[in-house]
Protein backbone atom coordinates (compact mmCIF):
# COMPACT_ATOMS: atom_id res chain seq x y z
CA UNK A 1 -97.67 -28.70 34.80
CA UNK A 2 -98.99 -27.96 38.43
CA UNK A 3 -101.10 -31.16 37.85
CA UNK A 4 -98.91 -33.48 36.54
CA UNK A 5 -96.26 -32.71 39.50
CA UNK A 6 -99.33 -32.62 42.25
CA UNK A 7 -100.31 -36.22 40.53
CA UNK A 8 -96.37 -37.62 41.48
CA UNK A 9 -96.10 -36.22 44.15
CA UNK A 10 -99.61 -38.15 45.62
CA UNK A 11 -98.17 -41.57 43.87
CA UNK A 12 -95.20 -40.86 46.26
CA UNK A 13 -96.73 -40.88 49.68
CA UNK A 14 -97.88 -44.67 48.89
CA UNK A 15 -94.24 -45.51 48.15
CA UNK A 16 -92.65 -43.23 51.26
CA UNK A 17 -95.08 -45.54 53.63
CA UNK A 18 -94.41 -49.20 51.98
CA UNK A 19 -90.76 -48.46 52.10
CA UNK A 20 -91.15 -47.55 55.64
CA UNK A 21 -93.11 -50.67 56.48
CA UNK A 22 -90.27 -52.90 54.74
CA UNK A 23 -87.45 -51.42 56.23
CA UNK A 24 -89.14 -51.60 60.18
CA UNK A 25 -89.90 -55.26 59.45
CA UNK A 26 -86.56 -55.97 58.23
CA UNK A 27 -85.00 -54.45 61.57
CA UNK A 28 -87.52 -56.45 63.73
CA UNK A 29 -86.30 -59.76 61.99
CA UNK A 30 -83.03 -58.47 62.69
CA UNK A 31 -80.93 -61.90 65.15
CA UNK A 32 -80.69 -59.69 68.65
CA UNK A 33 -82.69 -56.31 67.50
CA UNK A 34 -81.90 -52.97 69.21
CA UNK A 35 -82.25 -55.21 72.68
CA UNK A 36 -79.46 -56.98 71.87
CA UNK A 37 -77.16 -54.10 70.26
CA UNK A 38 -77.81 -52.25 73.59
CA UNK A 39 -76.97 -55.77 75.98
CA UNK A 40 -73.99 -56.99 73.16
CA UNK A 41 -70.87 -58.05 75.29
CA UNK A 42 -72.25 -57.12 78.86
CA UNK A 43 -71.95 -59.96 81.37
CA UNK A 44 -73.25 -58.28 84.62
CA UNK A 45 -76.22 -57.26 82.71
CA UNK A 46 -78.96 -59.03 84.64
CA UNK A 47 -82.41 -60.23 83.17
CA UNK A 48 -84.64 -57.78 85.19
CA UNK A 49 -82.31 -54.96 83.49
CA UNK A 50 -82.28 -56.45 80.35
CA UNK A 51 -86.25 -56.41 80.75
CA UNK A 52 -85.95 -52.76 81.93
CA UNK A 53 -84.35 -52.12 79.05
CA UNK A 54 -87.09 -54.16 76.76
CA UNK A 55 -89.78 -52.43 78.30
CA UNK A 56 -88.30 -48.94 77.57
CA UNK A 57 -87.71 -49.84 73.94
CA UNK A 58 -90.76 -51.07 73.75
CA UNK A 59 -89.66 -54.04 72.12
CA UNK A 60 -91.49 -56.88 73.93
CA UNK A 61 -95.04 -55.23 72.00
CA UNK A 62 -96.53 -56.48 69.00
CA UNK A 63 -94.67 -55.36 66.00
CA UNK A 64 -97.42 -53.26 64.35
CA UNK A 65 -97.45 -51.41 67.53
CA UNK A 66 -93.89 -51.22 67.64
CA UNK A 67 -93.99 -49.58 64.02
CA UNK A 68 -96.92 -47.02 64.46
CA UNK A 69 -95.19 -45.71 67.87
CA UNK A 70 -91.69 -45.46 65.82
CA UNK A 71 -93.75 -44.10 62.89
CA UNK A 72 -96.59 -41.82 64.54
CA UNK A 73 -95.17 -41.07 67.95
CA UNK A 74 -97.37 -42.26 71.39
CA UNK A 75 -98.66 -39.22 72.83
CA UNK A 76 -101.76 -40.25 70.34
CA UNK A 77 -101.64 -43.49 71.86
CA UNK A 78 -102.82 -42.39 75.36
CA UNK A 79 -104.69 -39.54 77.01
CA UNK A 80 -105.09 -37.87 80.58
CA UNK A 81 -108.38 -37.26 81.45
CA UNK A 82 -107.61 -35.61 84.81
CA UNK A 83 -104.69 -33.14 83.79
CA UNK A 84 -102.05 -34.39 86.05
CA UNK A 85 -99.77 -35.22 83.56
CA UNK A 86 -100.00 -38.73 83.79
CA UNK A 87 -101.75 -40.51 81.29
CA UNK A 88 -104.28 -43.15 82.74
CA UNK A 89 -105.66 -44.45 79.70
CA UNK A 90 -104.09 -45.71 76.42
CA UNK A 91 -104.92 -46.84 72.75
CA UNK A 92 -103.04 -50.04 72.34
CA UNK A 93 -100.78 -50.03 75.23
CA UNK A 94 -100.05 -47.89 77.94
CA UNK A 95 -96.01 -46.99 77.69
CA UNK A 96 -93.86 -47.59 80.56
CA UNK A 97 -90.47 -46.03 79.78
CA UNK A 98 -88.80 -46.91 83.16
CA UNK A 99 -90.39 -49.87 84.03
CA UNK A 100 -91.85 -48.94 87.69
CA UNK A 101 -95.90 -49.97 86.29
CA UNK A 102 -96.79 -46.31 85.65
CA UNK A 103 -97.44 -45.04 82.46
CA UNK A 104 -94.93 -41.94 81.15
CA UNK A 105 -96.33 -38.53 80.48
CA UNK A 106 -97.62 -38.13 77.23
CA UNK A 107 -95.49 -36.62 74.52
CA UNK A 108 -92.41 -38.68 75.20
CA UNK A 109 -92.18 -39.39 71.79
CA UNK A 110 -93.28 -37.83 68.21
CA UNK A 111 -92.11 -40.21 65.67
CA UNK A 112 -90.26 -39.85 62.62
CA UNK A 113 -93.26 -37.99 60.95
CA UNK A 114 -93.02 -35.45 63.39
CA UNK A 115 -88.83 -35.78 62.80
CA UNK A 116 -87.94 -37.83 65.96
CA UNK A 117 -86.11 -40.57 64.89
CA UNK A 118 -84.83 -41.67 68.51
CA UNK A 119 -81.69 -41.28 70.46
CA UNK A 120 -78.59 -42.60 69.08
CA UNK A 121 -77.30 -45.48 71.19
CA UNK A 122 -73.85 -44.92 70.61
CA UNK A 123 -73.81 -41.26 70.69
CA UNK A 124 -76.43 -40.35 73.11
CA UNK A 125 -77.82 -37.40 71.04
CA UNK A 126 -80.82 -37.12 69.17
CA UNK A 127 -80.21 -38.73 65.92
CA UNK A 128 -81.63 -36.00 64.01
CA UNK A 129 -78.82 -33.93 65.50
CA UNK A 130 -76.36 -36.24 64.21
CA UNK A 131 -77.46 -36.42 60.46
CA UNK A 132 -77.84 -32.62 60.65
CA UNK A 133 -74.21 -31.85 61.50
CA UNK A 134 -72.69 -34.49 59.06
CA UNK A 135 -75.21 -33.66 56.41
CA UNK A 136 -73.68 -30.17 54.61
CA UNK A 137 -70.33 -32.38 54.10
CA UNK A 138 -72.69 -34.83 51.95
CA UNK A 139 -74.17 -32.66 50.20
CA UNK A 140 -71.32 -30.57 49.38
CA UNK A 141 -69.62 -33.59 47.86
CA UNK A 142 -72.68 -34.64 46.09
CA UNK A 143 -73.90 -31.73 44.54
CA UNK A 144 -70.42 -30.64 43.23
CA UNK A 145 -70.24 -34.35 41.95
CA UNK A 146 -73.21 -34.29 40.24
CA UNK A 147 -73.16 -31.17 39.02
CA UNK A 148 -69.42 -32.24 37.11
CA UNK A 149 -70.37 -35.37 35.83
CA UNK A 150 -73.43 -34.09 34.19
CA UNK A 151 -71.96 -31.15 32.48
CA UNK A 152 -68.99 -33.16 31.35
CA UNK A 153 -70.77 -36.50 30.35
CA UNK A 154 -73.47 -34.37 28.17
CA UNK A 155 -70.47 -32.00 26.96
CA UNK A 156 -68.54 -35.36 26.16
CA UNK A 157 -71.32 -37.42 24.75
CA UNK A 158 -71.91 -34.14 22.03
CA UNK A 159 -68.74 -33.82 21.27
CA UNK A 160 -68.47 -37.69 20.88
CA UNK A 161 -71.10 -37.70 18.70
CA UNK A 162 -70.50 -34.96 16.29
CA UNK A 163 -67.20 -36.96 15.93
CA UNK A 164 -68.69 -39.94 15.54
CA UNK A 165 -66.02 -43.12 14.52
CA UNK A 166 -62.93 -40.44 15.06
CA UNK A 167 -60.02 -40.70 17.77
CA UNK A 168 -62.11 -38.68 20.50
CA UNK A 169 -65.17 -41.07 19.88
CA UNK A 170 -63.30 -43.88 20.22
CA UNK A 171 -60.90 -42.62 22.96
CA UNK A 172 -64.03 -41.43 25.22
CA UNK A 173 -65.92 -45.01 24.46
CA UNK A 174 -63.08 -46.91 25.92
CA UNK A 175 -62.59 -44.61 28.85
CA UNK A 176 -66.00 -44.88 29.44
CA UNK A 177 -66.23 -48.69 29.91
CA UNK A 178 -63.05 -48.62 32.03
CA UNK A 179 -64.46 -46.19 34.41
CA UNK A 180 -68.09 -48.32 34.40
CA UNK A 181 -65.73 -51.34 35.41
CA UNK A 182 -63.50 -49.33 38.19
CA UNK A 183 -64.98 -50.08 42.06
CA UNK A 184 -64.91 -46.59 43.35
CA UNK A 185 -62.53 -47.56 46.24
CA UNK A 186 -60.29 -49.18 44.57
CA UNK A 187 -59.79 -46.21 41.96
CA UNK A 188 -60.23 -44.05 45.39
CA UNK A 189 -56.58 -45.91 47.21
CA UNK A 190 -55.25 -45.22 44.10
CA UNK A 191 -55.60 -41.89 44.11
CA UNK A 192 -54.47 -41.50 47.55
CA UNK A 193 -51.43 -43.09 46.50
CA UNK A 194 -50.50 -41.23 43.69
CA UNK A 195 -51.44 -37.72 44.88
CA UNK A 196 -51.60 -37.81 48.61
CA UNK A 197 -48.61 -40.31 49.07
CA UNK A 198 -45.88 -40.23 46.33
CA UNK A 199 -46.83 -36.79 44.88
CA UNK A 200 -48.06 -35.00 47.96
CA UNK A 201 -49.49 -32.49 46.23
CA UNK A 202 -53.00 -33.20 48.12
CA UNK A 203 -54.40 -34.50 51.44
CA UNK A 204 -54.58 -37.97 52.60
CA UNK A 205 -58.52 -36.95 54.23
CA UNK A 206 -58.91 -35.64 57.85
CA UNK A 207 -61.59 -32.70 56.73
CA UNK A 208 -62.86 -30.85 59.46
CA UNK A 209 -65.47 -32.54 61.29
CA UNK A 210 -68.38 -30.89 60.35
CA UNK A 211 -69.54 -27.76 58.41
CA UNK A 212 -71.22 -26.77 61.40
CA UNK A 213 -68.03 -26.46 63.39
CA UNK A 214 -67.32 -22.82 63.80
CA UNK A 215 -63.77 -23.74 62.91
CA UNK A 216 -64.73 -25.30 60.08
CA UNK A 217 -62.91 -22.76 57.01
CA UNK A 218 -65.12 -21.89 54.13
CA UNK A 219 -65.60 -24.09 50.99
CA UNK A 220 -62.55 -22.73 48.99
CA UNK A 221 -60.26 -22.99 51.39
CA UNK A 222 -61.09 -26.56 51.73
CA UNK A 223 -61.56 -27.25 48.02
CA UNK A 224 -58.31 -29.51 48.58
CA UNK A 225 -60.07 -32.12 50.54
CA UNK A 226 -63.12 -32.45 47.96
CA UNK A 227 -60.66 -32.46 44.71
CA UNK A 228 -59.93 -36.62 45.26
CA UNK A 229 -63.73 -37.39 46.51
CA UNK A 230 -65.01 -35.60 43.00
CA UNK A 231 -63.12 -36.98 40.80
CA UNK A 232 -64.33 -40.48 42.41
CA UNK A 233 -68.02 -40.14 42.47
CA UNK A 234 -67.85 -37.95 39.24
CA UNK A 235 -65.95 -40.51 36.97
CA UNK A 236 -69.40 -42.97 36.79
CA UNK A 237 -71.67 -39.98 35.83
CA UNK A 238 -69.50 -39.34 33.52
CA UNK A 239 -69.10 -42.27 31.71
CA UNK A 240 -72.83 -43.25 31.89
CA UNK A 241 -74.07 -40.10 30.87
CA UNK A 242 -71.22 -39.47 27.82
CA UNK A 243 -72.65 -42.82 26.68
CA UNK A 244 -76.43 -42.45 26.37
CA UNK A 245 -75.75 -38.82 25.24
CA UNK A 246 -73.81 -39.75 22.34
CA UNK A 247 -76.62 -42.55 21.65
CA UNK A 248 -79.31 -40.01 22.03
CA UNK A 249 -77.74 -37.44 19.58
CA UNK A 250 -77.00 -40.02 16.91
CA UNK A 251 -80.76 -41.09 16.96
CA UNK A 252 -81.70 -37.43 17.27
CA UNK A 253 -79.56 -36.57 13.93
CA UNK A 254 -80.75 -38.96 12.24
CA UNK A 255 -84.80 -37.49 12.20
CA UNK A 256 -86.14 -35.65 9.26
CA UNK A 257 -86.41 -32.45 11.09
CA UNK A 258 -83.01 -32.37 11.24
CA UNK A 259 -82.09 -33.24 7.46
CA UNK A 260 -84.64 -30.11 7.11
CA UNK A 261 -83.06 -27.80 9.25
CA UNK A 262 -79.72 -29.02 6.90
CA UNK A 263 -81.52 -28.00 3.87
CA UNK A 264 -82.91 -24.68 4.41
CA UNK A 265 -78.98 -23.63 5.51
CA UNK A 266 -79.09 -24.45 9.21
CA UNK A 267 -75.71 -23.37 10.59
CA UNK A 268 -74.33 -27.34 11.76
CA UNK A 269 -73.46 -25.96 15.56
CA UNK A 270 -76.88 -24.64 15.60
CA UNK A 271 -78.26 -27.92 14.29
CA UNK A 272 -76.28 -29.78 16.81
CA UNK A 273 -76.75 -27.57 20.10
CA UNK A 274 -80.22 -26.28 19.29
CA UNK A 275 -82.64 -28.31 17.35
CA UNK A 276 -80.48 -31.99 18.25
CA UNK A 277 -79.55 -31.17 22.08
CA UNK A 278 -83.07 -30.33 23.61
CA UNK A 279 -84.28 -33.68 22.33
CA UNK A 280 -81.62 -35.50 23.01
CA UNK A 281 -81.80 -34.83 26.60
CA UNK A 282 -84.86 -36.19 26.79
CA UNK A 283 -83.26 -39.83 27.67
CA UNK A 284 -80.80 -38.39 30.00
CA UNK A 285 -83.66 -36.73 32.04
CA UNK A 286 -84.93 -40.20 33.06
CA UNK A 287 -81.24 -40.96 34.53
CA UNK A 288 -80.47 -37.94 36.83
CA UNK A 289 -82.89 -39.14 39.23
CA UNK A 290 -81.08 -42.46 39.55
CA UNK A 291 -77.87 -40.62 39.21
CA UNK A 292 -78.37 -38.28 42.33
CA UNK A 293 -79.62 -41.56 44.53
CA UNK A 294 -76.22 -43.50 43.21
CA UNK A 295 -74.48 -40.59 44.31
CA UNK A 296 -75.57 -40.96 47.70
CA UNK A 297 -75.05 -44.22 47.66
CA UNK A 298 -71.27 -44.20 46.57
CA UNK A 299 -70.46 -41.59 49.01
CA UNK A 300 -70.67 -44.57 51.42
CA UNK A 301 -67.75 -46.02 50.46
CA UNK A 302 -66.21 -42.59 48.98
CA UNK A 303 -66.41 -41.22 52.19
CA UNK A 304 -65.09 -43.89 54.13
CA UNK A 305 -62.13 -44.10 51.72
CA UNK A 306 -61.11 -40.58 52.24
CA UNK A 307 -62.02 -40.23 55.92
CA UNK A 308 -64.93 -37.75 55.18
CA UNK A 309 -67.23 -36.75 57.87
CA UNK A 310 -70.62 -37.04 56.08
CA UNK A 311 -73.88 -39.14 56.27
CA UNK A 312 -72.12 -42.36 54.34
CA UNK A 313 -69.38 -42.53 57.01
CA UNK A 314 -71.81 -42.23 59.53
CA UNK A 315 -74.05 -44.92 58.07
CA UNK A 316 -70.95 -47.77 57.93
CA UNK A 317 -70.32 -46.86 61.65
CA UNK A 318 -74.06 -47.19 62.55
CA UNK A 319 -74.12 -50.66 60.65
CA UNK A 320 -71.11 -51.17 62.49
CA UNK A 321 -72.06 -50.72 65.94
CA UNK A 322 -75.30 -51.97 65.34
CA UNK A 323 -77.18 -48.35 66.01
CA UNK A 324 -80.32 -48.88 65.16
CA UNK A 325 -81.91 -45.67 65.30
CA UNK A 326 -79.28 -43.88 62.99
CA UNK A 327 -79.58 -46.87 60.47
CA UNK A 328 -83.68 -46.73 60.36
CA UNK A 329 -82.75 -42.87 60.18
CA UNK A 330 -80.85 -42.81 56.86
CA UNK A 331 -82.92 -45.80 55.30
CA UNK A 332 -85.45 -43.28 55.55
CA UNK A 333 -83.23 -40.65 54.41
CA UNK A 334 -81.99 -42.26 51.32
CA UNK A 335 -86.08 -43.61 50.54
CA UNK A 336 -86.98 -39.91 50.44
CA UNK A 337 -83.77 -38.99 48.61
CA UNK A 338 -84.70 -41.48 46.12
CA UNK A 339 -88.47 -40.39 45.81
CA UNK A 340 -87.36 -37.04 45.24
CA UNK A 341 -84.52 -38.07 42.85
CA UNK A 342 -87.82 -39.95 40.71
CA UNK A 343 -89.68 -36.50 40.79
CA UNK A 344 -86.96 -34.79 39.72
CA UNK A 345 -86.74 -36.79 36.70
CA UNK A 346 -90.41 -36.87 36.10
CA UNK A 347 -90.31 -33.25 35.69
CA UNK A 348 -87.29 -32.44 34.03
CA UNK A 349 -89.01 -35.02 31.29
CA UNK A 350 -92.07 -32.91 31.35
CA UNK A 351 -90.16 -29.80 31.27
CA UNK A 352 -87.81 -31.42 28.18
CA UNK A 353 -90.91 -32.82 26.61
CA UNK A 354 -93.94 -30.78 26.26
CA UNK A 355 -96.22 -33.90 25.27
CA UNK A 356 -95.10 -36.15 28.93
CA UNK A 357 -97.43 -33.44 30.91
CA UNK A 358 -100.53 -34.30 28.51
């Protein structure tokens, strides 16, 4: 088992890098870059300051340059052979952060690797900082999420199943599509509207800002705001996971070892929730992975909808205001959120299936 998770866990690092390569080359092709973002709407901004600015982005050097500095850092880049804290020689390029023709001290910056992904131009903080205080909300509305559309789409696609062609197979089939077809914000307004709005029984959004805050009350007495946002991202789980489940358990019933177990006097919940279960999970393993990215993912537009203070409303105002450091940030986030999603799948399907690890 050690081996076979060592083995993806060395096929990852490949995958981390090319998706790190795509996504800097994608914001270099970007029409205006962070140059432009930072110059966007300024009329007394004169070239020589624009070319300030340039030169301490480091944006007028060569791209791969501009990638292994963002990547590795530059205090590798350059060295100071007489100990006065300046450096006065460089690999590559000698960084000029001010533009007044002297190289910086060395150490200015670390790179992502090291977990310096830049200052954010918007909020002038370390963007590290930034993810870190909206992260806990994120998290706290993903993991319930997933954690309630899992249980109820496996309990759901059993149940289906051992009721197979009856009113709560057919009702849970429909309801399933529905929800598939459903945009999340859509199905999010109308929430609001029924519950916040004309019922009032719950809160149009306005969370506390972050977990972090001191101010911030503890998860049940907050449980209010996260009731709408759950029942949002958990309604796709759900559905998807209801539907291969009741797939998987029909195929699963339908083996010999199971018309065995039958014979010899199996009780039939034992049959179903014992032998039939553990290999019909099998299948869903491979989709939790997916599942956890996709929950990320919708909490974009989730959060936004309900005016939640977490990573996805931070990355449509990034994307908005063209901050380029917090969206390279959390394209890195969600690759290695997605990498580890993959893992987790790979070895829940080792863990489900004996024979994967061999």
């Amino acid at each position: 088992m050690f081996k076979y998770i060592l083995r993806r866990l060395v096929q990852a690092v490949p995958t981390f890098f090319g998706i790190t390569i795509l996504a800097y080359l994608l914001m270099s092709l970007t029409p205006g870059g962070p140059l432009g973002a930072l110059t966007f709407g300024n009329p007394r901004m004169t070239p020589d300051q624009q070319e300030r600015i340039a030169i301490r982005l480091g944006v007028n050097d060569p791209v791969p340059v501009q990638y292994l500095r963002w990547l590795l850092g530059d205090d590798w880049m350059r060295w100071d052979s007489t100990g006065d804290g300046i450096a006065d020689h460089a690999f590559l390029i000698a960084l000029d952060a001010d533009g007044d023709g002297e190289p910086e001290p060395p150490g200015d910056r670390k790179g992502i690797l090291r977990g310096d992904f830049g200052t954010s131009f918007f909020n002038n903080r370390p963007v590290i900082d930034v993810l870190v205080e909206r992260l806990p909300a994120t998290l706290e509305l993903s993991v319930i999420s997933l954690v309630v559309g899992t249980v109820l789409g496996i309990l759901i696609g059993i149940l289906a199943a051992v009721n197979r062609g009856g009113v709560f197979d057919n009702f849970s089939r429909v309801m399933a599509v529905i929800f598939n077809a459903v945009p999340n914000f859509w199905l999010g307004l109308l929430m609001l509207l029924l519950f916040a709005v004309t019922l009032d029984v719950l809160p149009l959004g306005d969370r506390c800002k972050t977990t972090l805050d001191p101010s911030c009350p503890p998860l049940q007495e907050r449980l209010q705001y996260v009731i709408l946002p759950v029942i949002i991202l958990s309604v796709g789980p759900i559905a998807g996971f209801s539907r291969f489940m009741r797939a998987s358990m029909l195929e699963v019933v339908s083996q010999d070892y199971i018309r065995t177990a039958r014979a010899k006097g199996v009780p039939e919940k034992r049959v179903w929730f014992t032998h039939g279960m553990r290999n019909a999970l099998i299948p869903i393993a491979t989709f939790l992975g997916p599942a956890l990215t996709g929950l990320l993912g919708g909490a974009v537009v989730t959060e936004t909808v309900f005016n939640y203070p977490g990573v996805g409303r931070t990355v449509v105002q990034a994307f908005t205001q063209r901050d380029y450091p917090v969206v390279m940030a959390v394209t890195i986030y969600a690759a290695i959120a997605t990498i580890l999603g993959y893992l987790l799948s790979d070895i829940l399907y080792a863990v489900i299936d004996p024979r994967i690890r061999y």
